[in-house]
Every structure is written in C-alpha cells, then in structure tokens.
N, C-alpha and C. Protein backbone atom coordinates (compact mmCIF):
# COMPACT_ATOMS: atom_id res chain seq x y z
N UNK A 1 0.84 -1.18 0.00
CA UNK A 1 0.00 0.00 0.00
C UNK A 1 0.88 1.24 0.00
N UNK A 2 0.70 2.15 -0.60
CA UNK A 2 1.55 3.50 -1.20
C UNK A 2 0.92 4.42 0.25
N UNK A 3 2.29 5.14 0.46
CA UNK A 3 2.19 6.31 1.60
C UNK A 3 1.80 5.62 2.68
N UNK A 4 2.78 4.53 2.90
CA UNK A 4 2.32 4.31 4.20
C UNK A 4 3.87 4.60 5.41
N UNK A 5 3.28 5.13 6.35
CA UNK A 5 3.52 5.94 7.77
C UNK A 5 3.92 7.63 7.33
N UNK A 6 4.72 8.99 7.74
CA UNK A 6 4.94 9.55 7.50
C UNK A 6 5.97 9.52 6.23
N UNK A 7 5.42 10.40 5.65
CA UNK A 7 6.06 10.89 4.57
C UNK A 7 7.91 11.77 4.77
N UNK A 8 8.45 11.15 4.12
CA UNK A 8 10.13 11.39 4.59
C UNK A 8 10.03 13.00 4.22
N UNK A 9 11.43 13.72 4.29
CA UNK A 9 11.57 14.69 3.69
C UNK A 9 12.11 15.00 2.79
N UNK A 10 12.81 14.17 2.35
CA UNK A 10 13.51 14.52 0.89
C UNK A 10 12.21 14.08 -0.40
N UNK A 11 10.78 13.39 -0.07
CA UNK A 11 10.04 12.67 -1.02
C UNK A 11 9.53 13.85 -0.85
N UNK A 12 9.22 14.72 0.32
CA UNK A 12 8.09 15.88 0.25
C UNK A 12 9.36 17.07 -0.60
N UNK A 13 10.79 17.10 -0.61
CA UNK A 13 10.99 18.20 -1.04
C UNK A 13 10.98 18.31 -2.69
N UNK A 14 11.32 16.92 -3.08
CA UNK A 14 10.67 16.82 -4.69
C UNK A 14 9.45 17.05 -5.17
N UNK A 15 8.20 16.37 -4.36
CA UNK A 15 7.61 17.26 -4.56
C UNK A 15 7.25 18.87 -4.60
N UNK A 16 7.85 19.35 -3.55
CA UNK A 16 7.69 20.60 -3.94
C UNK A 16 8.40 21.19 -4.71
N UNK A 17 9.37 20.37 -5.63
CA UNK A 17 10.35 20.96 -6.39
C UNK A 17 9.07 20.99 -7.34
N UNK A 18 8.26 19.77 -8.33
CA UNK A 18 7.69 19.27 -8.98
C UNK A 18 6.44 20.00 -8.93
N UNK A 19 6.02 20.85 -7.74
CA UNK A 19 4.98 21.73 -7.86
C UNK A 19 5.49 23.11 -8.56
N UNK A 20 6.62 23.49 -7.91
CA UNK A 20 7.17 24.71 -8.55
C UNK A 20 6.99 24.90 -10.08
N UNK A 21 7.75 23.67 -10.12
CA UNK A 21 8.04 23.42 -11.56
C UNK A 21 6.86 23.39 -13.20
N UNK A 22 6.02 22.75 -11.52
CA UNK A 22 4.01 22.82 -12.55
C UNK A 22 3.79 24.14 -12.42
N UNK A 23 4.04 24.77 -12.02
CA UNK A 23 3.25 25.93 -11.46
C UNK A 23 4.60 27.05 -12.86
N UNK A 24 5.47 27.19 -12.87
CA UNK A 24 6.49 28.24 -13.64
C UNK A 24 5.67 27.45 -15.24
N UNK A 25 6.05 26.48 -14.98
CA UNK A 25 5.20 26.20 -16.84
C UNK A 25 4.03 26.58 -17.06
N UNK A 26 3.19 26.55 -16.37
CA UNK A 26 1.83 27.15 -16.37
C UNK A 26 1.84 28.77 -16.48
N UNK A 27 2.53 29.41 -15.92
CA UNK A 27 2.70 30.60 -15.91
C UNK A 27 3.53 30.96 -17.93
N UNK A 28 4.67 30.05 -17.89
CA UNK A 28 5.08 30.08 -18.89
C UNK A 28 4.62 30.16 -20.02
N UNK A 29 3.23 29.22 -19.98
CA UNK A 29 2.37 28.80 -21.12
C UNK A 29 1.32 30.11 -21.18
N UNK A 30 1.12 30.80 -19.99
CA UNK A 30 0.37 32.24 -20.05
C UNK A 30 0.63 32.64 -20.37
N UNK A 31 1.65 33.24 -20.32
CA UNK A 31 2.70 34.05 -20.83
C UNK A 31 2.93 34.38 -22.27
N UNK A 32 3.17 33.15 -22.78
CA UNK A 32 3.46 32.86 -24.33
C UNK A 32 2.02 32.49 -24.88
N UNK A 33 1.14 32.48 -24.46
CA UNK A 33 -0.39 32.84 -24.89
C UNK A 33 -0.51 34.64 -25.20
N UNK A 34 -0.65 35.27 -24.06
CA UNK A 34 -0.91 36.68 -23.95
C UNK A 34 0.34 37.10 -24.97
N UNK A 35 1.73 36.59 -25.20
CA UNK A 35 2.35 37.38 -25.99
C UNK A 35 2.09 37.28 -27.44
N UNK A 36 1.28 36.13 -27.84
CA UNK A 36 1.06 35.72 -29.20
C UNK A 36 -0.21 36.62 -29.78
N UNK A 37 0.35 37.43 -30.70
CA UNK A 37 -0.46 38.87 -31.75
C UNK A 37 -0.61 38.00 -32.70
N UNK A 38 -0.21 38.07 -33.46
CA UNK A 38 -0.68 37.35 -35.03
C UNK A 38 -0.75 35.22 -34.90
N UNK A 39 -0.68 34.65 -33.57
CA UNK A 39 -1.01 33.56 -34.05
C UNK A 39 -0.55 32.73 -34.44
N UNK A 40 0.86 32.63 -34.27
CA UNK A 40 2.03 32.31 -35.21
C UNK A 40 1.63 30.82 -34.39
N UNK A 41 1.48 29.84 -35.37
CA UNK A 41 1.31 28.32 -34.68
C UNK A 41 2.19 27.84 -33.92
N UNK A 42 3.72 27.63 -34.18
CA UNK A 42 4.60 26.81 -33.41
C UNK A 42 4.29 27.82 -31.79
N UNK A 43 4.14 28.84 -32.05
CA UNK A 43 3.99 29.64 -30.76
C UNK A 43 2.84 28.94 -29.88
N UNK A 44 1.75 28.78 -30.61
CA UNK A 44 1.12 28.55 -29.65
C UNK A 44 0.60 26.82 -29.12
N UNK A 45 1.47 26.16 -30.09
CA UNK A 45 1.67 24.70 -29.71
C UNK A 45 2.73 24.66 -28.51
N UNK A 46 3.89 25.47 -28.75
CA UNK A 46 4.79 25.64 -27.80
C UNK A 46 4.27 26.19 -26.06
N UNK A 47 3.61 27.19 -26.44
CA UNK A 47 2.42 27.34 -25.39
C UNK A 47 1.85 26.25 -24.72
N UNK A 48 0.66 26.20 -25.50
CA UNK A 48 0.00 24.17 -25.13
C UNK A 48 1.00 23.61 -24.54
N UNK A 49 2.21 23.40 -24.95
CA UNK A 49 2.69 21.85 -25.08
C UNK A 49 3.58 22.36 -23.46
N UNK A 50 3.87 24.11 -23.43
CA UNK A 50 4.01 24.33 -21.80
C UNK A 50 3.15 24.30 -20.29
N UNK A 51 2.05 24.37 -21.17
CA UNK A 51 0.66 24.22 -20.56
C UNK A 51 0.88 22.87 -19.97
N UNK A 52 0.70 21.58 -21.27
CA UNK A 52 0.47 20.41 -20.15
C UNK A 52 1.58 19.47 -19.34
N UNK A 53 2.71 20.07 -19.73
CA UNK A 53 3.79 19.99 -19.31
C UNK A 53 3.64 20.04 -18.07
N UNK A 54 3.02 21.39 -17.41
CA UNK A 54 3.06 22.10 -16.39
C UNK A 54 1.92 21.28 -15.36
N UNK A 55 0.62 20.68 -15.76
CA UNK A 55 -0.31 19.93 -15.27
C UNK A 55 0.49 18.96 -14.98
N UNK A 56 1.23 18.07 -15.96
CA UNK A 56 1.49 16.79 -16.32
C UNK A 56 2.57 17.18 -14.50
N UNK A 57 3.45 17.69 -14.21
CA UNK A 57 4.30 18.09 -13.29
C UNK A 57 3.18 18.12 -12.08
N UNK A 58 2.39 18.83 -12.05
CA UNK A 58 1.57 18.98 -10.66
C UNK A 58 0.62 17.57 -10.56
N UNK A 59 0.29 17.06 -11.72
CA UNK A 59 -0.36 15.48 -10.90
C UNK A 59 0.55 14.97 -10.46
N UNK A 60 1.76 14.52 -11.14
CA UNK A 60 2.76 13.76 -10.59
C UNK A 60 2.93 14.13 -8.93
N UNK A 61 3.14 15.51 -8.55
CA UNK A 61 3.63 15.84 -7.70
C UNK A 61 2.90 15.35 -6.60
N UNK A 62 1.60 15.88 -6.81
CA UNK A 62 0.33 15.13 -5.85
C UNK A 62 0.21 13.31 -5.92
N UNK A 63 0.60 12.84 -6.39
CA UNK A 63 1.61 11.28 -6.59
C UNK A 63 2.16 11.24 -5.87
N UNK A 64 3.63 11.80 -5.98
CA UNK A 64 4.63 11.95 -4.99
C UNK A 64 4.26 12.17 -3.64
N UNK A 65 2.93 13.04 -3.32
CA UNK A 65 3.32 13.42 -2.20
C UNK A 65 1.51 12.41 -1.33
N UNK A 66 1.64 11.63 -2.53
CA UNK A 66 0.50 10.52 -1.69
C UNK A 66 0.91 8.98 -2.01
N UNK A 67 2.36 9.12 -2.16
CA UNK A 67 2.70 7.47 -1.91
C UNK A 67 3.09 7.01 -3.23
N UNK A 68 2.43 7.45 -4.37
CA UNK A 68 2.32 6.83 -5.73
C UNK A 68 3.34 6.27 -6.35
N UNK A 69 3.60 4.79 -6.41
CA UNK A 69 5.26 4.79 -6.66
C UNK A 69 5.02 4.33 -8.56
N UNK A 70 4.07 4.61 -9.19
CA UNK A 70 4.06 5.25 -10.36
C UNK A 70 4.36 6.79 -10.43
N UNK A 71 3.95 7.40 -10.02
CA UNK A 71 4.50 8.50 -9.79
C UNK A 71 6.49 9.19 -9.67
N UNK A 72 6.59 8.07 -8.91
CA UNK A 72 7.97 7.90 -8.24
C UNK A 72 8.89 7.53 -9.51
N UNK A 73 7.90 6.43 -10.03
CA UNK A 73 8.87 5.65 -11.82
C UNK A 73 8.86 6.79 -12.88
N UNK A 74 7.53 7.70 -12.50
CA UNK A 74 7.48 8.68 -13.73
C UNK A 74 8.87 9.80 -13.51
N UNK A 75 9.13 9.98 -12.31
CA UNK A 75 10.22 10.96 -11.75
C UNK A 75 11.71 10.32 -12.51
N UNK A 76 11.70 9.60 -11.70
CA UNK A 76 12.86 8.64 -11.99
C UNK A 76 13.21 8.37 -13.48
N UNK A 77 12.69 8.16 -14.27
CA UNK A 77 12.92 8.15 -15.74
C UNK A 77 13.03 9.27 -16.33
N UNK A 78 12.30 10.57 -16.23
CA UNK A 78 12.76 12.00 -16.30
C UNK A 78 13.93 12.72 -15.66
N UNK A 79 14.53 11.97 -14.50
CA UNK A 79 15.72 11.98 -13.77
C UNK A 79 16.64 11.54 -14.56
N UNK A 80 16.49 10.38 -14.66
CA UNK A 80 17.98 9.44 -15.66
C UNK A 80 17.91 10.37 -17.21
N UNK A 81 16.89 10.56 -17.88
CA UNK A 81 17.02 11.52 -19.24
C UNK A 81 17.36 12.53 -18.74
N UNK A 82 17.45 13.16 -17.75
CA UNK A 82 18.50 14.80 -17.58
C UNK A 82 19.76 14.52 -17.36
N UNK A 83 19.74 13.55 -16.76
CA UNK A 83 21.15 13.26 -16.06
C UNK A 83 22.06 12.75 -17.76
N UNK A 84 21.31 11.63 -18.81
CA UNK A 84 21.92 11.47 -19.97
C UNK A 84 22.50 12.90 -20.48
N UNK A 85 21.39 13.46 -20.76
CA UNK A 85 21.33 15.13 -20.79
C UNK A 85 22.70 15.72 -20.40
N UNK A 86 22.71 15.60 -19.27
CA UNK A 86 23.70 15.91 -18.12
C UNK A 86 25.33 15.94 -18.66
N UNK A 87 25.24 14.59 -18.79
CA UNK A 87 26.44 13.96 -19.59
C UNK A 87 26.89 14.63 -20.86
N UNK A 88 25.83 14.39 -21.74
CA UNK A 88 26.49 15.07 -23.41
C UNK A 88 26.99 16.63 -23.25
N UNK A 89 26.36 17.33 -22.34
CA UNK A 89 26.58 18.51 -21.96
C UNK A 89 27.30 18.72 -20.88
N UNK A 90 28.29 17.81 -20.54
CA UNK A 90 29.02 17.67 -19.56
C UNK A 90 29.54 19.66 -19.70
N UNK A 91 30.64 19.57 -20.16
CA UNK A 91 31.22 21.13 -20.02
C UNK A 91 30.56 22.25 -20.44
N UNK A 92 29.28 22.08 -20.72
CA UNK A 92 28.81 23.59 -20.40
C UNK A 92 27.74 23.83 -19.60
N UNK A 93 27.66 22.83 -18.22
CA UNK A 93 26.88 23.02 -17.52
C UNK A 93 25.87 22.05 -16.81
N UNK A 94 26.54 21.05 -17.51
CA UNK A 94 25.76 19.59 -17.21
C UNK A 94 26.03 19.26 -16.36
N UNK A 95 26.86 18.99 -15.55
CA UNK A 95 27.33 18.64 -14.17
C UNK A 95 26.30 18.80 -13.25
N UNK A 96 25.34 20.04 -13.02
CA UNK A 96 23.83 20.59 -12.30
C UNK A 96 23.29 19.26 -12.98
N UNK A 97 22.85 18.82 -13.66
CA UNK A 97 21.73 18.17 -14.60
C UNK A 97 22.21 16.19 -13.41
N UNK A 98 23.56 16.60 -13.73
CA UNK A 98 24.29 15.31 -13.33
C UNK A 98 23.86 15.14 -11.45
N UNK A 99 24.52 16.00 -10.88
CA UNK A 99 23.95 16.08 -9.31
C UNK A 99 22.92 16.39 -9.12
N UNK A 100 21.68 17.45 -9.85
CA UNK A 100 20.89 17.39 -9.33
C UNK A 100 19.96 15.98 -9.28
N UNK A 101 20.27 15.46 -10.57
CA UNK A 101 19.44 13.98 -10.79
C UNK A 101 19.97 13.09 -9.77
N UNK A 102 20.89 13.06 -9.36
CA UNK A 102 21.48 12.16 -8.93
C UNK A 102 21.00 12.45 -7.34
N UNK A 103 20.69 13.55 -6.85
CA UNK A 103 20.26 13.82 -5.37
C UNK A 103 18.75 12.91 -5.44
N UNK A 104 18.10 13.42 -6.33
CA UNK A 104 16.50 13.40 -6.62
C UNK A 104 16.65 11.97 -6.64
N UNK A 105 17.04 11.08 -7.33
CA UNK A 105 17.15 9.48 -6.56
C UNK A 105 17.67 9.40 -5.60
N UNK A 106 18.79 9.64 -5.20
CA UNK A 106 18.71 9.29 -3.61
C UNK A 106 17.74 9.65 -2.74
N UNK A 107 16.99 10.83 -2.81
CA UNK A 107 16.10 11.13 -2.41
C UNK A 107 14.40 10.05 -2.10
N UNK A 108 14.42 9.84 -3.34
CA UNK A 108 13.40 9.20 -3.79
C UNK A 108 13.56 7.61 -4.00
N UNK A 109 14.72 7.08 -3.16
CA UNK A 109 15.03 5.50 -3.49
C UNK A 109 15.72 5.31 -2.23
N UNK A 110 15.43 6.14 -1.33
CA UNK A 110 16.29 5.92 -0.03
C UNK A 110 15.30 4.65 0.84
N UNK A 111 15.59 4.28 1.30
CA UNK A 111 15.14 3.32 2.41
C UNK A 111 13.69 3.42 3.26
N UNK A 112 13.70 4.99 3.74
CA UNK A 112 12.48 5.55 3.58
C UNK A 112 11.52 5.86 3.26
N UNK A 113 12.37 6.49 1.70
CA UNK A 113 11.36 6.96 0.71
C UNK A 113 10.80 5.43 0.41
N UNK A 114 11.84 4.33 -0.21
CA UNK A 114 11.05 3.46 -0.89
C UNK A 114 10.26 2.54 0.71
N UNK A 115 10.08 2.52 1.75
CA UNK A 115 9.22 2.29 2.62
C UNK A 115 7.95 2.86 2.47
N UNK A 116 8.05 4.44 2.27
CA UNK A 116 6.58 5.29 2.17
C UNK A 116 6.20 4.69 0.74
N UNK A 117 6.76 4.49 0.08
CA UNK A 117 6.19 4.05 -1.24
C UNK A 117 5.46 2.75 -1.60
N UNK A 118 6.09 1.83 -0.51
CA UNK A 118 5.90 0.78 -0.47
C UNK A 118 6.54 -0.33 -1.26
C-alpha cells in the first residue's frame, strides 16, 4: 500500500520541487499565450505543449506526495534523461543536470522513501 507511515523529507521536497516546476510552466504557457499577436502556430503549440507539461508536473507531484510509486517511476525516468542530458553537456553546464538527478534518486530510493512508497 503507497504512503504508508509519515512521509520522509527529501520525497516531500521533490515534490515541492515538482509543484514549482508545474506551477512556472503554467505561468510560462500564459505568458506565451498573452504574448502571441498574429497567431504564429509553433507559438502557440509551444504554449499548449508548456501548458500540459506544467499539469502533467503537478499530478505527478500530488503522486509523490500521496505514496504513488508510479509517480515515483514517472520521476525517476525523467531523472535518468537529464542526467543522460547531463552527460552530453558535460562542459557547459551539465554537471547541475548530473547532481541534481542524482540527489532526486537518492532522495526518492532511499530506504524511507522506498518504505513510504511501499
């Protein structure tokens, strides 16, 4: 059974990374709505596609922060693709991409976490 006893703190701080994160794309996708005058399509697919980006981030998060260890797999595989990420872009900045992914599983695969998860 998912979320069971208290919830650790490193599972609650991804989530709130993962809310942030819903919440700036959503804004993002406003944003690039209200700036679009003439309509220009890739603009406003790019929009959309920040839009559900930004949802797609806040269910997860509410996942995360109720046990969901689908939720947890959806993280985790968006983790390892930044961290690949991470890698090809090693010298100009990838190294962030590399540790931050790499916290966010430990985080989320610790002993704890995978206890609350079940």
């Amino acid at each position: 059974m998912a979320g069971i006893g208290t919830r650790p703190f490193g599972v609650t701080l991804v989530g709130i990374i993962l809310i942030i994160d819903g919440i700036l794309a959503l804004i993002a996708a406003v944003i690039a709505l209200l700036g679009i005058g003439d309509g220009f399509t890739t603009a406003i697919l790019a929009a959309l596609l920040a839009g559900v980006i930004g949802l797609i981030y806040l269910a997860v998060a509410k996942g995360i922060f109720d046990g969901n260890n689908g939720s947890r797999l959806i993280v985790a595989i968006v983790t390892i693709i930044n961290i690949i990420v991470g890698v090809f872009q090693f010298l100009s900045g990838g190294i962030v991409h590399i540790l931050f992914g790499i916290i966010v599983l430990i985080l989320l695969y610790s002993p704890k976490a995978k206890a609350y998860f079940g």
